[in-house]
Every structure is written in structure tokens, then in C-alpha cells.
N, C-alpha and C. Protein backbone atom coordinates (compact mmCIF):
# COMPACT_ATOMS: atom_id res chain seq x y z
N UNK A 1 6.54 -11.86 -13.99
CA UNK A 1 6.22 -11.53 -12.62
C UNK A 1 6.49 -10.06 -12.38
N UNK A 2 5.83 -9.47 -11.65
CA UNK A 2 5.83 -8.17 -11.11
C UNK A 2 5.08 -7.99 -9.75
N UNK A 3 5.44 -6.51 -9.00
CA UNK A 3 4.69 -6.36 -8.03
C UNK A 3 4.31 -5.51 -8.31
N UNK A 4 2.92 -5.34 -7.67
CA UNK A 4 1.93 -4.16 -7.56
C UNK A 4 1.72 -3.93 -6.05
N UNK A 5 1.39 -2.95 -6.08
CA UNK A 5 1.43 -1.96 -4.59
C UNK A 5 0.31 -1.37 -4.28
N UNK A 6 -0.36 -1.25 -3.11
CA UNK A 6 -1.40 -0.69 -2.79
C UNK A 6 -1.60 -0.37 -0.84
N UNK A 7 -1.97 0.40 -0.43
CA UNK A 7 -2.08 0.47 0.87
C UNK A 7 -3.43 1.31 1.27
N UNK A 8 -3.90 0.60 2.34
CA UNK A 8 -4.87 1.68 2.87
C UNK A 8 -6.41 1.26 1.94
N UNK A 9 -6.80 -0.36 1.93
CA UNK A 9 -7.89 0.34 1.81
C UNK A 9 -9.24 0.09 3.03
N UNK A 10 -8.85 -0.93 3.57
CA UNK A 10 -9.90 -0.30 4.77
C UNK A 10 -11.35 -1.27 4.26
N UNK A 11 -10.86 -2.39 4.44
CA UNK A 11 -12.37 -3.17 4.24
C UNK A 11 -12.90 -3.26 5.64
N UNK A 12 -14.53 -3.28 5.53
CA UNK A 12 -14.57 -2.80 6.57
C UNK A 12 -15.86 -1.96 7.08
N UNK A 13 -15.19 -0.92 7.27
CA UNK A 13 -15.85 0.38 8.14
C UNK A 13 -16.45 0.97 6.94
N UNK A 14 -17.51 1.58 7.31
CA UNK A 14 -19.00 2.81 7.00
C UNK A 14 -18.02 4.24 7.01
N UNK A 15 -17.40 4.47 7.99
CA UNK A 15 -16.86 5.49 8.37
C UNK A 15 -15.85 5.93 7.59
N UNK A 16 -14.93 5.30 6.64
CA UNK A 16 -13.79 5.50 5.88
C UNK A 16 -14.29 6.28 4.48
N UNK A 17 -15.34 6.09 4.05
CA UNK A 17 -15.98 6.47 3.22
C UNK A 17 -16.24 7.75 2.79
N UNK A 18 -16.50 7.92 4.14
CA UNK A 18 -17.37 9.69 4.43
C UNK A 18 -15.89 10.26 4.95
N UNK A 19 -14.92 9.71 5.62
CA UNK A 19 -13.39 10.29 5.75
C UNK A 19 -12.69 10.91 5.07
N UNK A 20 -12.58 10.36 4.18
CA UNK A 20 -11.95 9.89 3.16
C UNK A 20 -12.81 10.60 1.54
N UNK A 21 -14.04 10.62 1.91
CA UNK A 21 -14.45 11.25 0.92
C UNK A 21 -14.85 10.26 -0.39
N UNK A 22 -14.93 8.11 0.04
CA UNK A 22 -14.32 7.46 -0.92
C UNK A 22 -15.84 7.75 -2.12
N UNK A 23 -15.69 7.39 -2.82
CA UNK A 23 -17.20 7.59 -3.90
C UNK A 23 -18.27 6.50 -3.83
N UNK A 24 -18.41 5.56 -2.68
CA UNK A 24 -19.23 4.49 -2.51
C UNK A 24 -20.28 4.58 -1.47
N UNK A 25 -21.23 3.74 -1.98
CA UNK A 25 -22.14 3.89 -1.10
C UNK A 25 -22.69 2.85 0.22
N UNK A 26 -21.91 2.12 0.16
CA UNK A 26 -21.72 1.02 0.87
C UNK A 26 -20.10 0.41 1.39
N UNK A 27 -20.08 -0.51 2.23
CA UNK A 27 -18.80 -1.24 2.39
C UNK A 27 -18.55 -2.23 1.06
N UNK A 28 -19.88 -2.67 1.47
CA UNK A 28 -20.24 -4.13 0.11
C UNK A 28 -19.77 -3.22 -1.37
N UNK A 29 -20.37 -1.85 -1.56
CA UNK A 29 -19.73 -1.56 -2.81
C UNK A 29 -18.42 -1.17 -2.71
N UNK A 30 -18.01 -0.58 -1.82
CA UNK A 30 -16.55 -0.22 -1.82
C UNK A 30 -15.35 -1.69 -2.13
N UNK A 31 -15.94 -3.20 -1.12
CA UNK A 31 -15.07 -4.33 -1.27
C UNK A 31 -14.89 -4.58 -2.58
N UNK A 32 -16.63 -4.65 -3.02
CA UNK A 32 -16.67 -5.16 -4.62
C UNK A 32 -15.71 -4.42 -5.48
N UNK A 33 -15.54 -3.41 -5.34
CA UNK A 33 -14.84 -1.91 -5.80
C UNK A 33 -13.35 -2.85 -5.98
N UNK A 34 -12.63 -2.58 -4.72
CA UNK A 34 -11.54 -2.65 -4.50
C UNK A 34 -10.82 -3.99 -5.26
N UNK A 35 -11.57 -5.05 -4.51
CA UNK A 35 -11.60 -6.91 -5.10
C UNK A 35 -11.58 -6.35 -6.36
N UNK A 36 -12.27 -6.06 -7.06
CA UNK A 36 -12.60 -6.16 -8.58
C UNK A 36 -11.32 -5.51 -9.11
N UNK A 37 -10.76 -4.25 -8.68
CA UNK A 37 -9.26 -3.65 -9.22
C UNK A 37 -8.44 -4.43 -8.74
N UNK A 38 -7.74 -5.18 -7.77
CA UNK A 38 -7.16 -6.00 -7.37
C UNK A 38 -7.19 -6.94 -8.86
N UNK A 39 -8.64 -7.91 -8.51
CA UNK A 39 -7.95 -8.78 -9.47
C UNK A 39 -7.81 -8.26 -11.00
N UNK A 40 -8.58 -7.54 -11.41
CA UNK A 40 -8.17 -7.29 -12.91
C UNK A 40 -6.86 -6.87 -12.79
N UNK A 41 -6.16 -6.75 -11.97
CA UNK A 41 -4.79 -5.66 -12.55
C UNK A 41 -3.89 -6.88 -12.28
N UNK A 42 -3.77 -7.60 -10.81
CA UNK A 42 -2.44 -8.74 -9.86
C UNK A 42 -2.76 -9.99 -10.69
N UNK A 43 -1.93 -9.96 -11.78
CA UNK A 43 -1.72 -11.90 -12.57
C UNK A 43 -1.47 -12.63 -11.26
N UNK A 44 -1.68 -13.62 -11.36
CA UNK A 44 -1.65 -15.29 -10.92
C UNK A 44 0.29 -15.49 -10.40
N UNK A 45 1.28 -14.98 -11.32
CA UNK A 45 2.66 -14.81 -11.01
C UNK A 45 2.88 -13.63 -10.64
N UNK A 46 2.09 -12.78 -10.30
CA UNK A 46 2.45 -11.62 -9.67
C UNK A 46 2.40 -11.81 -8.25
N UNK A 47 3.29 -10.62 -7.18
CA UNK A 47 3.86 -10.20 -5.98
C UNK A 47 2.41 -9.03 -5.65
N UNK A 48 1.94 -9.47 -4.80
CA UNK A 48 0.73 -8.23 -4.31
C UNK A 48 1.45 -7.31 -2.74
N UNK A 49 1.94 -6.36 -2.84
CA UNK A 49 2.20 -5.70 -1.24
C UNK A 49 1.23 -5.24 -0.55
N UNK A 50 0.81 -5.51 0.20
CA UNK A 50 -0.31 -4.33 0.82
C UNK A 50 0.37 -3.59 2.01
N UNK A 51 0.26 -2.34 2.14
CA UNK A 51 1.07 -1.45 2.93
C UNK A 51 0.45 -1.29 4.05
N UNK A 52 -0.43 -1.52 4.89
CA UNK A 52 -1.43 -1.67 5.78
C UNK A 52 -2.28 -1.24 6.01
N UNK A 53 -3.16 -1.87 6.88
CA UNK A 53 -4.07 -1.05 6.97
C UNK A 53 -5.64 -1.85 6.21
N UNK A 54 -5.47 -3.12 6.55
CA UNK A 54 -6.51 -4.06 5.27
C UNK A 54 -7.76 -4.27 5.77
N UNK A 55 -8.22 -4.29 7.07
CA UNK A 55 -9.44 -4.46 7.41
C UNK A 55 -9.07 -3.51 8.59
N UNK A 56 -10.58 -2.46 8.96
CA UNK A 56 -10.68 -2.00 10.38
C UNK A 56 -12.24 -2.03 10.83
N UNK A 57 -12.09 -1.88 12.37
CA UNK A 57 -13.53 -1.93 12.81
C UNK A 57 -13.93 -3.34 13.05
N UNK A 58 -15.04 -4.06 13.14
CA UNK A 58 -15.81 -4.63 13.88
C UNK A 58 -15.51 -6.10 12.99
N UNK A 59 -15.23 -5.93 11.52
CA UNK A 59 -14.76 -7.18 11.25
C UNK A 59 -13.65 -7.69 11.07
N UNK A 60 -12.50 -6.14 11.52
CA UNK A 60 -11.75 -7.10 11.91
C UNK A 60 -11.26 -7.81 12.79
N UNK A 61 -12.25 -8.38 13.60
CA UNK A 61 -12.19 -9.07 14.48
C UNK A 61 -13.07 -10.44 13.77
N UNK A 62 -13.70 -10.80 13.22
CA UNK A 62 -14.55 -11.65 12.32
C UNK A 62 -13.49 -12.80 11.63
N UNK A 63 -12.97 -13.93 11.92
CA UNK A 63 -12.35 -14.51 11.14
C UNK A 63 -12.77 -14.80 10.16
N UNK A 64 -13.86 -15.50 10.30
CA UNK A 64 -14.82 -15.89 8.79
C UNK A 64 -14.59 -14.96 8.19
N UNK A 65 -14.81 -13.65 7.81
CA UNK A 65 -14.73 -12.23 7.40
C UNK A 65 -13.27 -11.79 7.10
N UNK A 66 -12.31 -12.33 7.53
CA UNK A 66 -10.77 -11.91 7.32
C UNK A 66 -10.29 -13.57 6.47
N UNK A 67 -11.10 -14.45 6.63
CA UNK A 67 -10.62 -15.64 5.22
C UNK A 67 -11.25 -15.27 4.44
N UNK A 68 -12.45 -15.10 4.48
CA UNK A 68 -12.73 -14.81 3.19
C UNK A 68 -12.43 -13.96 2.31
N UNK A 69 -12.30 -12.89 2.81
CA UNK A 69 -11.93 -11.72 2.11
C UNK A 69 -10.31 -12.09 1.92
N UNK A 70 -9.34 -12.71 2.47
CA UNK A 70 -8.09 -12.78 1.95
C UNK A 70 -7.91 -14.13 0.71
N UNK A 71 -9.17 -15.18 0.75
CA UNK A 71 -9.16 -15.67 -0.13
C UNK A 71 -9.42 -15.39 -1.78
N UNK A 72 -9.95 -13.75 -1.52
CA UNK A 72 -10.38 -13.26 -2.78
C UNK A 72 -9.15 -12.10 -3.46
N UNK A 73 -8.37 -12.09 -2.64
CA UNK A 73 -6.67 -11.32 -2.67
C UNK A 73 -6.63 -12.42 -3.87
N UNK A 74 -6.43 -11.77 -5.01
CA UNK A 74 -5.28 -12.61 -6.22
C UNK A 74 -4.41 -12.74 -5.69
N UNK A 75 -3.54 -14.23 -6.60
CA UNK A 75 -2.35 -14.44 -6.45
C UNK A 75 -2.13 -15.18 -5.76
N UNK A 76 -0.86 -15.72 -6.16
CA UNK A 76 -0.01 -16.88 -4.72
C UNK A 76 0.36 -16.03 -4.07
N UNK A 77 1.14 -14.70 -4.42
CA UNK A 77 1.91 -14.47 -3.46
C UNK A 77 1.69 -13.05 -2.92
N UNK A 78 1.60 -12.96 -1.82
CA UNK A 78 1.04 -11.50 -0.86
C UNK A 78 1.91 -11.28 0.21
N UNK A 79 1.62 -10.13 0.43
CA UNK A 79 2.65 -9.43 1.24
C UNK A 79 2.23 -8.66 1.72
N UNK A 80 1.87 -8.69 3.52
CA UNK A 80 1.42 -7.59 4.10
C UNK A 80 3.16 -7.00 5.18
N UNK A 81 2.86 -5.28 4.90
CA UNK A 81 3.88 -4.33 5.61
C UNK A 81 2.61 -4.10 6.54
N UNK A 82 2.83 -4.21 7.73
CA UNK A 82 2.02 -4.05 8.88
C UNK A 82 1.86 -2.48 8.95
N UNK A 83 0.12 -2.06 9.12
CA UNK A 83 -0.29 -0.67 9.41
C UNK A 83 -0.88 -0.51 10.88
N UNK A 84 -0.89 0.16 11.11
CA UNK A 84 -1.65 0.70 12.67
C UNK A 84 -2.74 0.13 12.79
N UNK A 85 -3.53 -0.60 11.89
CA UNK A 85 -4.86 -1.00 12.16
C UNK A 85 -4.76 -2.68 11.95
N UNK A 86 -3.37 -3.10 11.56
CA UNK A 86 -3.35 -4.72 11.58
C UNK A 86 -3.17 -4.99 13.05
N UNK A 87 -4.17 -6.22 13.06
CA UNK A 87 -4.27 -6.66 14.13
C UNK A 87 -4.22 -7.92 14.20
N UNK A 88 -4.02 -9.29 15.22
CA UNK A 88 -3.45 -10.08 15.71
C UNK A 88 -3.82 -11.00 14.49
N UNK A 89 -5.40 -10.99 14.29
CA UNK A 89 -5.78 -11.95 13.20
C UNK A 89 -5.44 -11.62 11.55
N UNK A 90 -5.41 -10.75 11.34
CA UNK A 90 -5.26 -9.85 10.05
C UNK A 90 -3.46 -10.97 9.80
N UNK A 91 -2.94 -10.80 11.11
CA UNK A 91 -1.48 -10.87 11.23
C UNK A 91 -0.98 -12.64 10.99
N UNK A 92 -2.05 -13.11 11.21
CA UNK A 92 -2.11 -14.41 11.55
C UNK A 92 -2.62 -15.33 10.12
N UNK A 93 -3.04 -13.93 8.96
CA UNK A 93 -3.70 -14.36 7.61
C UNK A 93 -2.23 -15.30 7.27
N UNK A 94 -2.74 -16.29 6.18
CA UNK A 94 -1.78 -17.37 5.59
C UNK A 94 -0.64 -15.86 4.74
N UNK A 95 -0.45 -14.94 4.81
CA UNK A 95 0.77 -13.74 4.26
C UNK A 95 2.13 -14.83 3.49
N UNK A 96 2.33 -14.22 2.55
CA UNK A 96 4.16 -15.18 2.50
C UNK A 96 5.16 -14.05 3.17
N UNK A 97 4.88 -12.75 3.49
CA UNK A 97 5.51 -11.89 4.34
C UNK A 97 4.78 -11.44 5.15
N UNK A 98 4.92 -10.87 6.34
CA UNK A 98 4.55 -9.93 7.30
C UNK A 98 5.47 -9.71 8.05
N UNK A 99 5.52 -8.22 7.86
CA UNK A 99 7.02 -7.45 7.94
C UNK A 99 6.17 -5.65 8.81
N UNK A 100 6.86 -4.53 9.14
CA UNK A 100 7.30 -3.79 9.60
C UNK A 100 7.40 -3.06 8.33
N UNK A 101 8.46 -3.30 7.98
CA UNK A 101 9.61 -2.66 6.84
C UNK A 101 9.79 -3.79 5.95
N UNK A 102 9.80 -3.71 4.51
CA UNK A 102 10.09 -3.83 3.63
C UNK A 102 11.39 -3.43 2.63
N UNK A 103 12.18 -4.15 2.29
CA UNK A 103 13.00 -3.73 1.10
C UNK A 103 12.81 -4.56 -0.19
N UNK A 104 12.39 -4.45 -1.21
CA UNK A 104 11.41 -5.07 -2.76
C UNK A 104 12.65 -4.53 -3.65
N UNK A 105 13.14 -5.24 -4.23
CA UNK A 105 13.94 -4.90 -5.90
C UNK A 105 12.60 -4.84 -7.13
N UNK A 106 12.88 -3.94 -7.78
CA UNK A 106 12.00 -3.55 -8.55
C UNK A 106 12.49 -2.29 -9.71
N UNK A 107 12.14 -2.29 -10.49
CA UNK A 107 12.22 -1.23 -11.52
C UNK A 107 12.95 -1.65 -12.29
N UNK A 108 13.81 -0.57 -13.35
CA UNK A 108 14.66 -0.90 -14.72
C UNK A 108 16.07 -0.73 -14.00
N UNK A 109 15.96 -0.43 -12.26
CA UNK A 109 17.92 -0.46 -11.96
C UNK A 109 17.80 -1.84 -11.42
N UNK A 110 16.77 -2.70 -11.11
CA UNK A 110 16.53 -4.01 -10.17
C UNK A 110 16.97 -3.26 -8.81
N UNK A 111 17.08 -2.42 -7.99
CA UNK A 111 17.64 -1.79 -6.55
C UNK A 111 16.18 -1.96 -5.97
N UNK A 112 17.20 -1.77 -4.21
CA UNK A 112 15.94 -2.29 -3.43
C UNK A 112 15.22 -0.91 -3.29
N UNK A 113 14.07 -0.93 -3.22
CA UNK A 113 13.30 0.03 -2.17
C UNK A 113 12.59 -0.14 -1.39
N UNK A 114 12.34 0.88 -0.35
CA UNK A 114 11.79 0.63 1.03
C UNK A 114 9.93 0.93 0.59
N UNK A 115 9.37 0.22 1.68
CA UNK A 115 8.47 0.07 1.98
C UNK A 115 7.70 0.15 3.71
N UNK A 116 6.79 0.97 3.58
CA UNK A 116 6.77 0.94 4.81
C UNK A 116 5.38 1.41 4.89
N UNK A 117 4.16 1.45 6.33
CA UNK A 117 3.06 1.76 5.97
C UNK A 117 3.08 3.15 6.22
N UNK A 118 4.07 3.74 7.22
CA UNK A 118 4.12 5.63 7.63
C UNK A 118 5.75 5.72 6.43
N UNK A 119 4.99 7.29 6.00
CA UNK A 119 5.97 8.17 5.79
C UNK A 119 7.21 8.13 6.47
N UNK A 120 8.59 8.08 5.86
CA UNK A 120 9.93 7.87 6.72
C UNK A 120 10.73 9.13 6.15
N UNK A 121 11.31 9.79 6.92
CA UNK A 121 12.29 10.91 6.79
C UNK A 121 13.18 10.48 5.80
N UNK A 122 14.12 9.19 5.76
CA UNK A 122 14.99 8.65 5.44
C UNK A 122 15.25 7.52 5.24
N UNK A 123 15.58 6.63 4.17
CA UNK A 123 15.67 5.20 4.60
C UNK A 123 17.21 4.69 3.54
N UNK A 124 17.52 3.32 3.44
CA UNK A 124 18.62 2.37 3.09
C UNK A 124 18.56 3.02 1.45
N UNK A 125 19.39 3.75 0.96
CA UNK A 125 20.11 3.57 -0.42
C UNK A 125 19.43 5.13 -0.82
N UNK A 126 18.72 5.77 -0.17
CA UNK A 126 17.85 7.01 -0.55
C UNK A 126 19.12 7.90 -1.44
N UNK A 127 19.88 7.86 -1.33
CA UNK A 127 21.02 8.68 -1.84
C UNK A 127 21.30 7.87 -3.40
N UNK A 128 21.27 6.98 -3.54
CA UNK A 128 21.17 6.26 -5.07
C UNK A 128 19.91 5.97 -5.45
N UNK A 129 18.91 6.83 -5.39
CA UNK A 129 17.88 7.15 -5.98
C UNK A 129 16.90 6.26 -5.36
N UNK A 130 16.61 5.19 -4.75
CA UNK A 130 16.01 4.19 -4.13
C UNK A 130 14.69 5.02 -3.38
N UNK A 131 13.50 4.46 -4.07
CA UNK A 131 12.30 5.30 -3.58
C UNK A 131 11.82 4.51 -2.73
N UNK A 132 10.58 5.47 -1.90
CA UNK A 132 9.92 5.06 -0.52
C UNK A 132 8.98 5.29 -1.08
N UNK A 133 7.76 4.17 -0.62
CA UNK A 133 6.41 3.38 -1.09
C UNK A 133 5.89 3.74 0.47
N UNK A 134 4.59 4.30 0.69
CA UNK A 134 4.12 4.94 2.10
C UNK A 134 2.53 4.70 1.93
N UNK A 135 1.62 5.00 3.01
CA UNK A 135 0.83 4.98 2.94
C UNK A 135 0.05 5.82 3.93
N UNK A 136 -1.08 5.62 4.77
CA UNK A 136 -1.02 6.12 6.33
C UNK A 136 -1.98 7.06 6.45
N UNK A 137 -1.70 8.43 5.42
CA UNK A 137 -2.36 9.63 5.73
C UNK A 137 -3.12 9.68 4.55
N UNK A 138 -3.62 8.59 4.20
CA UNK A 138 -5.16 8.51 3.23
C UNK A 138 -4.75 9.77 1.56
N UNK A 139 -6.04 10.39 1.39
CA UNK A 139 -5.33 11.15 0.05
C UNK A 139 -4.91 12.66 1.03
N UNK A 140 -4.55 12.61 2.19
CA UNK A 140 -3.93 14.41 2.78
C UNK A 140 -2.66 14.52 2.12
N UNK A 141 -2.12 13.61 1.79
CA UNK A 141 -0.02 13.70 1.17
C UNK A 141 -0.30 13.09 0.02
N UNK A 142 0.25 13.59 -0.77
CA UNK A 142 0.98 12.21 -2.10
C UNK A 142 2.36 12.69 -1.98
N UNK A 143 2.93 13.16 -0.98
CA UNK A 143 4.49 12.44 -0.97
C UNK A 143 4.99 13.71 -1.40
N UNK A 144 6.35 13.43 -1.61
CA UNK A 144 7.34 13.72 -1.92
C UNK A 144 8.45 13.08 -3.15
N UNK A 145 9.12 13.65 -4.06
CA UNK A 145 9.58 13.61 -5.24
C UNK A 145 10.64 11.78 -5.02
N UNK A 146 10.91 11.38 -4.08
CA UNK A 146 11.69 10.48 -3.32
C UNK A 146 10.36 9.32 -2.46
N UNK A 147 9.84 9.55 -2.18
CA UNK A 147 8.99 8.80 -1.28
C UNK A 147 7.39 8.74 -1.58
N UNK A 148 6.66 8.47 -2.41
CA UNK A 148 5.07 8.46 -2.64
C UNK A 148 4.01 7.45 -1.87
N UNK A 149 3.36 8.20 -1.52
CA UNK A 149 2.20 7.70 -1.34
C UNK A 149 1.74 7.07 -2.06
N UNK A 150 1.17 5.35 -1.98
CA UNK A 150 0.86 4.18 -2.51
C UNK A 150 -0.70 3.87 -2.19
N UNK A 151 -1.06 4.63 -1.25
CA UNK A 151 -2.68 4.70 -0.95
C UNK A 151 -3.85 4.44 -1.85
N UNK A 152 -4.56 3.94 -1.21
CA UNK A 152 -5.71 3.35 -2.98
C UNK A 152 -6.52 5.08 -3.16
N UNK A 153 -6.47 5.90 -2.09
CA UNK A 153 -7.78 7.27 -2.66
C UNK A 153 -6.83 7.91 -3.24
N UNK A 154 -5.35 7.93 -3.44
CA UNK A 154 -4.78 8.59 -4.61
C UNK A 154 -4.71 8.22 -5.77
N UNK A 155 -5.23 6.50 -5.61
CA UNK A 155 -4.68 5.82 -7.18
C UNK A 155 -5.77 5.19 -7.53
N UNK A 156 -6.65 5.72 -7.48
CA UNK A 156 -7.92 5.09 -8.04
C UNK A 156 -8.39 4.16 -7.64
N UNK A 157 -8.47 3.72 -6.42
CA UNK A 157 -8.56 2.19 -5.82
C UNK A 157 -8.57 1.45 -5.96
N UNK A 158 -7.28 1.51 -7.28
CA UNK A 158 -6.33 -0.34 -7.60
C UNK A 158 -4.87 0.42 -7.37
N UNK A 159 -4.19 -0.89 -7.41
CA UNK A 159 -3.22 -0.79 -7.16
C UNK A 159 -2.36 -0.47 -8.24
N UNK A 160 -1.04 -0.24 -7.79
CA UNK A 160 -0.04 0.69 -8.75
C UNK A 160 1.43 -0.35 -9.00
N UNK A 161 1.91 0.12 -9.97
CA UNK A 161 3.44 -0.70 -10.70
C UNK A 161 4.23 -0.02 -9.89
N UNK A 162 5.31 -0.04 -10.30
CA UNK A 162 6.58 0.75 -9.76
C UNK A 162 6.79 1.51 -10.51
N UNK A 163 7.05 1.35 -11.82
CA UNK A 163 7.29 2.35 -13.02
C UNK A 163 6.12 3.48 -12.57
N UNK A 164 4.88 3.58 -12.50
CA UNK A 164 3.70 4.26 -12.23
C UNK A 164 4.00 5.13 -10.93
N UNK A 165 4.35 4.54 -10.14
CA UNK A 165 4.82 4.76 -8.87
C UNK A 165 6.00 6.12 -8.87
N UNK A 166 7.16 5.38 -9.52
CA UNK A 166 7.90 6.25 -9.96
C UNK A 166 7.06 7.58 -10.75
N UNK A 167 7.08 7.18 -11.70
CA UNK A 167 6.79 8.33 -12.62
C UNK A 167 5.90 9.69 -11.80
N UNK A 168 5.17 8.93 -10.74
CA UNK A 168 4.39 10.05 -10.51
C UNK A 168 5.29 10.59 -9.31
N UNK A 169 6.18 10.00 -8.40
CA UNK A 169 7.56 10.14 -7.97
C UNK A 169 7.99 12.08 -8.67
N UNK A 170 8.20 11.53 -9.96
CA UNK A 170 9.11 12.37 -10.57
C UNK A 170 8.31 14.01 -10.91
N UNK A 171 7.32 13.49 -10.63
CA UNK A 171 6.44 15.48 -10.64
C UNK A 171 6.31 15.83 -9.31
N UNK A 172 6.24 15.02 -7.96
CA UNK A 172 6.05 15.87 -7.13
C UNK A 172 7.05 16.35 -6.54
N UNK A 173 6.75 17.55 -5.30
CA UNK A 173 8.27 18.34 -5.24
C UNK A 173 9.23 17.71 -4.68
N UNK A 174 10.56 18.35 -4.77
CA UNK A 174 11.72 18.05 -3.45
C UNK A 174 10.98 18.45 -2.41
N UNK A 175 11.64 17.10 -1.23
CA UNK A 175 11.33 17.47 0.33
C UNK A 175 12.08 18.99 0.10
N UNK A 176 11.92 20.13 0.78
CA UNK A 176 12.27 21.17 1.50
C UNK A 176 13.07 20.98 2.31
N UNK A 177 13.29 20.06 3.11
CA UNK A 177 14.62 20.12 4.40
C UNK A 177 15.31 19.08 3.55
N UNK A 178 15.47 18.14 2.31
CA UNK A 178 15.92 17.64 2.14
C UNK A 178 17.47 17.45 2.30
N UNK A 179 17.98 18.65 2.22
CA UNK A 179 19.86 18.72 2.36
C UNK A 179 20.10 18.90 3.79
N UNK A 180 18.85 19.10 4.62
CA UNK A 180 19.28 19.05 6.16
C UNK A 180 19.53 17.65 6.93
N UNK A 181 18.51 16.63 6.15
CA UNK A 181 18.33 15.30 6.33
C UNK A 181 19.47 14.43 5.44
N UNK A 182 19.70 14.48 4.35
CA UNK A 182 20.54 14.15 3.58
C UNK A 182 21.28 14.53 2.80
N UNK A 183 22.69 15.22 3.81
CA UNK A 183 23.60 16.10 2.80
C UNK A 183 24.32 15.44 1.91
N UNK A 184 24.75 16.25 0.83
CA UNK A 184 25.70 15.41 -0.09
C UNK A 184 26.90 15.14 0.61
């Protein structure tokens, strides 16, 4: 078992595309897109997070359109962190979480880390290395050396490990105010 991580992709809207810059020419190709990395990557015993943000625009209001499409989510087990664009029905999907905030054990220390769909200044254990999983501002951020962006237009529009997560963690810079926010 493992989790994989992904936020932000926006089934859906015409408009995210041309935003965003995504490389599709359709919604229909973008879902097929997305579905198709989803399942090749999330086993059957795997943990799926989605960081929010899963359907916007006109279907998501469409129930037919929000089962179906969550019936094609691999996996038993899913996990939506609520984004600015989940809405009542999205909220109401069969989820085994729907949360705000997130804390996930994961990696080679097993420690928790936070999860969340916005960028956070600070969160629970950040001082014992404990990384932040974000999403929100599409590909404008990939984060900070402590906190990455989990967004599908940074990661190829499948989803990401933790180790992966990390690693790419470890090239980008220190926050800059970091010792103002969290002194030793």
C-alpha cells in the first residue's frame, strides 16, 4: 500500500486549459488524459489524496457527471482535502475522507505530513522535517524546499509518491523569511 498525491485537476471546464496552458484539446481529452494516469499509476491497495479542486463549472453541478467520473477514481480508498471549487455534491461523493487539512504518515521516517489544498506558512512538526503537500496556484509556484506543490500541470498530469514529492522538495529553494516564521 501506498499513497499517491495529486491536486488540481479540474474536470470539467474548456477554460482551464487555455489557463493553465494544459496541452489538450478538449475536456473529453484532458479527462481521458488524467483517468488514464490515475489509473495506470493508484494499485487497487493504494490511498489516492486529491488536494482539491476535482470538478469546476457547469458539471459540477451534474450528479450523473460527478458518479461517474468518481467511479472511474481507482481504488478503494480516496481522499478528498477540500479546494475552493469543492462543492456541496463533489462533498457528498462516497470519499473515505473529506477533510480541510490533512495529516498522512508516509515516507522512510513513517512521520505525519500536512496536507492541504492552499499553500501554508507553517504547519504541525515543520521543524522535524515534516513536509507540506499544496496545491491551488496551478503551475505559478512549485513551492518551496519544505512545502511542494502537488498540482497535476507540474507533474505531468498523474499523480506523485512521496519519495518523488520529496525529492523534488529537496532542489527547490529555502523559504526566504523562513527564520522569521520558524526560529530555531
Amino acid at each position: 500500500m501506498v499513497n499517491w498525491y495529486t491536486a488540481d485537476p479540474h474536470f470539467g471546464p474548456e477554460n482551464i486549459i487555455k489557463f493553465c496552458k494544459r496541452p489538450f484539446h478538449s475536456t473529453a481529452h484532458m479527462g481521458k488524459v488524467l483517468l488514464g494516469n490515475l489509473q495506470a499509476c493508484v494499485g487497487d491497495d493504494d490511498d489516492l489524496w486529491i488536494l482539491g479542486d476535482l470538478v469546476v463549472g457547469p458539471r459540477a453541478k451534474s450528479r450523473h457527471f460527478l458518479h461517474s467520473l468518481f467511479g472511474l477514481l481507482p481504488n478503494r480508498r480516496r481522499h478528498l482535502v477540500t479546494g475552493n471549487h469543492d462543492k456541496e455534491l463533489v462533498l457528498s461523493l462516497p470519499w473515505d475522507t473529506v477533510t480541510p487539512l490533512a495529516e498522512v504518515r508516509d515516507g522512510p521516517k513513517n512521520q505525519n505530513y500536512t496536507l492541504c489544498h492552499y499553500p501554508m506558512l507553517t504547519w504541525n512538526h515543520v521543524r522535524r522535517d515534516a513536509l507540506m503537500m499544496f496545491c491551488h496556484v496551478h503551475d505559478n509556484w512549485p513551492g518551496y524546499r519544505n512545502c511542494v506543490n502537488v498540482g497535476v500541470d507540474l507533474w505531468g498530469f498523474k499523480p506523485a509518491l512521496f519519495e518523488d514529492i520529496a525529492a523534488r522538495g529537496a532542489v527547490l529553494p529555502a523559504r526566504p523569511h523562513w527564520a522569521a516564521v520558524e526560529p530555531s
